[in-house]
N, C-alpha and C. Protein backbone atom coordinates (compact mmCIF):
# COMPACT_ATOMS: atom_id res chain seq x y z
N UNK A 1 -21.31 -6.60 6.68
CA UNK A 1 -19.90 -6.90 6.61
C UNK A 1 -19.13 -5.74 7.21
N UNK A 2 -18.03 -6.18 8.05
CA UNK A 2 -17.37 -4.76 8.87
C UNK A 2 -16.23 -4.26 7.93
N UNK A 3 -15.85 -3.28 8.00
CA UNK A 3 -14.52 -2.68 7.42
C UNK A 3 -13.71 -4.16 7.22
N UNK A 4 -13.66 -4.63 8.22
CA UNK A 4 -12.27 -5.61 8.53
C UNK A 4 -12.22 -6.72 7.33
N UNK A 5 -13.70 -7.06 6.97
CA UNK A 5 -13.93 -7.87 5.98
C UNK A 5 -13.99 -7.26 4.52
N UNK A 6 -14.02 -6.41 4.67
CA UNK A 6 -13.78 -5.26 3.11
C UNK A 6 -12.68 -6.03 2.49
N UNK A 7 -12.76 -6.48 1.15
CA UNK A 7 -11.75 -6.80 -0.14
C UNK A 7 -11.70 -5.87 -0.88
N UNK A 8 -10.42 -5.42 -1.62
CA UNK A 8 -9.80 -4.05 -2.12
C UNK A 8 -8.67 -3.88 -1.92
N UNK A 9 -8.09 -2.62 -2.65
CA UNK A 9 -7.38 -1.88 -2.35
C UNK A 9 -7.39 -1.26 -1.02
N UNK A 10 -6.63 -1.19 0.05
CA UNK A 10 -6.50 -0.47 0.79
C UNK A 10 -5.31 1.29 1.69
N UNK A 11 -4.92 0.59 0.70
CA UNK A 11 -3.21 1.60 0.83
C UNK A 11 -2.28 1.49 -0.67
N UNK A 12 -1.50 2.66 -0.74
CA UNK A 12 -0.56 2.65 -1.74
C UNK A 12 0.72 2.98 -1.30
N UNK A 13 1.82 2.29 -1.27
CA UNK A 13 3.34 2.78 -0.44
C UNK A 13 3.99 2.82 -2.37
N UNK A 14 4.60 4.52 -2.32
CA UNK A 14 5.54 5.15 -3.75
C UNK A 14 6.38 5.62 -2.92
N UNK A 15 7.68 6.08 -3.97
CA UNK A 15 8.72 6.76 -4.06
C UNK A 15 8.40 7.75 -4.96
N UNK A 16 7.04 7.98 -5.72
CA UNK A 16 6.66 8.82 -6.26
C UNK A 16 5.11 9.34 -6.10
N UNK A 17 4.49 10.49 -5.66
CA UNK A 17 3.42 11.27 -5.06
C UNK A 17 2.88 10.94 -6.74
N UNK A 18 2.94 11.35 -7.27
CA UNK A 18 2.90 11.50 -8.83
C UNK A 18 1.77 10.60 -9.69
N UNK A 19 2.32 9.37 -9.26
CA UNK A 19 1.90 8.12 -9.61
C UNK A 19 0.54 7.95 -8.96
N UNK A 20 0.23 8.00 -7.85
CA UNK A 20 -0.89 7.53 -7.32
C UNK A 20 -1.79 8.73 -6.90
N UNK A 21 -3.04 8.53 -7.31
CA UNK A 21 -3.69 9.61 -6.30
C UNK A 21 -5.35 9.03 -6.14
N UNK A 22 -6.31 9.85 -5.16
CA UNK A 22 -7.31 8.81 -5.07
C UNK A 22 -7.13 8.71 -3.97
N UNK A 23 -8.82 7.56 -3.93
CA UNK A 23 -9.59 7.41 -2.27
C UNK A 23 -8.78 6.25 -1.20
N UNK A 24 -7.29 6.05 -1.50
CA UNK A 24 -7.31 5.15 -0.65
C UNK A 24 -5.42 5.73 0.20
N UNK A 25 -5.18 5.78 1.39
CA UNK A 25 -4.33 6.25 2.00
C UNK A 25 -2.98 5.97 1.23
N UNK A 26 -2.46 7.08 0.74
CA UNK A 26 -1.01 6.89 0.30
C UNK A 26 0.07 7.24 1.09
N UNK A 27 1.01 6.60 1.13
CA UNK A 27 2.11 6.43 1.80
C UNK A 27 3.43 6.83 0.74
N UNK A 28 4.00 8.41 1.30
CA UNK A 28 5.18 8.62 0.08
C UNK A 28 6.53 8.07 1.14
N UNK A 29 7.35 7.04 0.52
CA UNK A 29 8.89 7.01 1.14
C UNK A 29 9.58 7.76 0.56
N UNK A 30 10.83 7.54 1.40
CA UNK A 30 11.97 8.36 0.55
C UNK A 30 13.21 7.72 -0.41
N UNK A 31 13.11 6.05 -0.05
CA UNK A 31 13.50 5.21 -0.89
C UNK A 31 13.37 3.83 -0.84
N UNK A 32 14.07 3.34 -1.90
CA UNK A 32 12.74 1.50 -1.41
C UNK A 32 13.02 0.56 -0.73
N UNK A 33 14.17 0.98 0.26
CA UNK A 33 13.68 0.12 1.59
C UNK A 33 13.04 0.84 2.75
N UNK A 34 12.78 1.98 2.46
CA UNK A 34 11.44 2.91 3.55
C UNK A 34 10.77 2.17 2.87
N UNK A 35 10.21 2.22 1.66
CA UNK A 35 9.30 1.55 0.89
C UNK A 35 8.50 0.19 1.19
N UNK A 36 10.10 -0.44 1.33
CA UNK A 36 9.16 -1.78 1.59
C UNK A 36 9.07 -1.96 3.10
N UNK A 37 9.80 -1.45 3.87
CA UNK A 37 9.14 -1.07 5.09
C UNK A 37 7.71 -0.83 5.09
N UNK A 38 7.81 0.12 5.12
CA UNK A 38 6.22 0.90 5.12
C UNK A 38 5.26 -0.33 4.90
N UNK A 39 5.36 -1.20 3.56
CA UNK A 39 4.40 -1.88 2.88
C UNK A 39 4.42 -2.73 3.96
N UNK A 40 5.29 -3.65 4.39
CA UNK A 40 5.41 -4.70 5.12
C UNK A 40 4.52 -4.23 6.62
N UNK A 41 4.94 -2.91 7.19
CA UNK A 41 3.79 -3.13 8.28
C UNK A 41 2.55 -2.72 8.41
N UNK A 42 2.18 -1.71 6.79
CA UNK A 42 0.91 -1.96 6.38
C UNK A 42 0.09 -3.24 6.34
N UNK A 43 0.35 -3.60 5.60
CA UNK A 43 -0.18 -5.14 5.23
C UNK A 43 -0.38 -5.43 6.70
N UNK A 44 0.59 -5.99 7.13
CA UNK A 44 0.72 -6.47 8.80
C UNK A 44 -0.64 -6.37 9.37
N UNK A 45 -0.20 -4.82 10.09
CA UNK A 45 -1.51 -4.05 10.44
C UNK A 45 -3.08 -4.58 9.80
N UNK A 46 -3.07 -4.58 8.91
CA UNK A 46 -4.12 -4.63 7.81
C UNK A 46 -4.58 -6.02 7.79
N UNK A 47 -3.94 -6.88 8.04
CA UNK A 47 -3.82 -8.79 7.45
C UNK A 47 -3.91 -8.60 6.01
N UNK A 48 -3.25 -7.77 5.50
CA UNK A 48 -3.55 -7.70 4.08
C UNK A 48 -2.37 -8.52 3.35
N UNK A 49 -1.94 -8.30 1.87
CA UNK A 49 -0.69 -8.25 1.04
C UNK A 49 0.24 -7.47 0.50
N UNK A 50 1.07 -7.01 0.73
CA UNK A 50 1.40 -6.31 -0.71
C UNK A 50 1.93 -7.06 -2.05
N UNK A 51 1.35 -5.64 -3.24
CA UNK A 51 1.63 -6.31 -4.76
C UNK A 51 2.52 -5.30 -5.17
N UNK A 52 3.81 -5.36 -5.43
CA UNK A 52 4.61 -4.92 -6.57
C UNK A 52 4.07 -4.60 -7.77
N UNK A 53 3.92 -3.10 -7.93
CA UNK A 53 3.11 -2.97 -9.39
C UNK A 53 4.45 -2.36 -10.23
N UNK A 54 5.78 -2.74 -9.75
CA UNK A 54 7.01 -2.39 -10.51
C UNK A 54 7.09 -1.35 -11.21
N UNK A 55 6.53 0.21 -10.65
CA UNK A 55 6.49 1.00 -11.12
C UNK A 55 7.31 1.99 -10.18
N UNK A 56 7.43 2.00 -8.93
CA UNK A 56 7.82 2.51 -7.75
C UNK A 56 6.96 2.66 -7.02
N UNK A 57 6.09 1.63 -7.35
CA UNK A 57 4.66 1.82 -6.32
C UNK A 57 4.27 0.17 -6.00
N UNK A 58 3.77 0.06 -4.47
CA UNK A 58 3.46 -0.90 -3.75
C UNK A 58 1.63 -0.72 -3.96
N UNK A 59 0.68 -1.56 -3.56
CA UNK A 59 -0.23 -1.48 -3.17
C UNK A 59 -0.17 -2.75 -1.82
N UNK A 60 -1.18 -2.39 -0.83
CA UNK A 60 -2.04 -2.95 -0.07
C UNK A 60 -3.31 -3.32 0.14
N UNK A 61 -3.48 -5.06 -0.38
CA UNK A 61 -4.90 -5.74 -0.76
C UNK A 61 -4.81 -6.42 0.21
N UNK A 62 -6.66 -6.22 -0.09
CA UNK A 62 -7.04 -7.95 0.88
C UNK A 62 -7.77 -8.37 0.02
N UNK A 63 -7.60 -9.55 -0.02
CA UNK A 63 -8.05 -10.42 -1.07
C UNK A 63 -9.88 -11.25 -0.28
């Protein structure tokens, strides 16, 4: 199976460094429409999703 087909976590887009840390690329904005920027062309990039974990933190899955 290639990377491309990997299911997971792949990215984390915060407004807080704090919150997230760990093996998967974090993305700090500076507020949450950088935020959901960021997420939106993650995912993109990725064919992934983002999930609102309503904390000030995004993740990027592929399901």
């Amino acid at each position: 199976m290639s990377s491309y087909e990997t299911s997971g976590i792949l990215a984390a887009v915060t407004l807080d460094k704090d919150l997230v840390t760990g093996g998967v690329p974090i993305f700090l904005a500076r507020n949450e429409e950088e935020r959901e920027k960021i997420a939106l062309f993650v995912s993109k990039s990725l064919n992934a999703m983002v999930h609102d974990l309503e904390n000030g933190c995004y993740i990027i899955i592929r399901h």
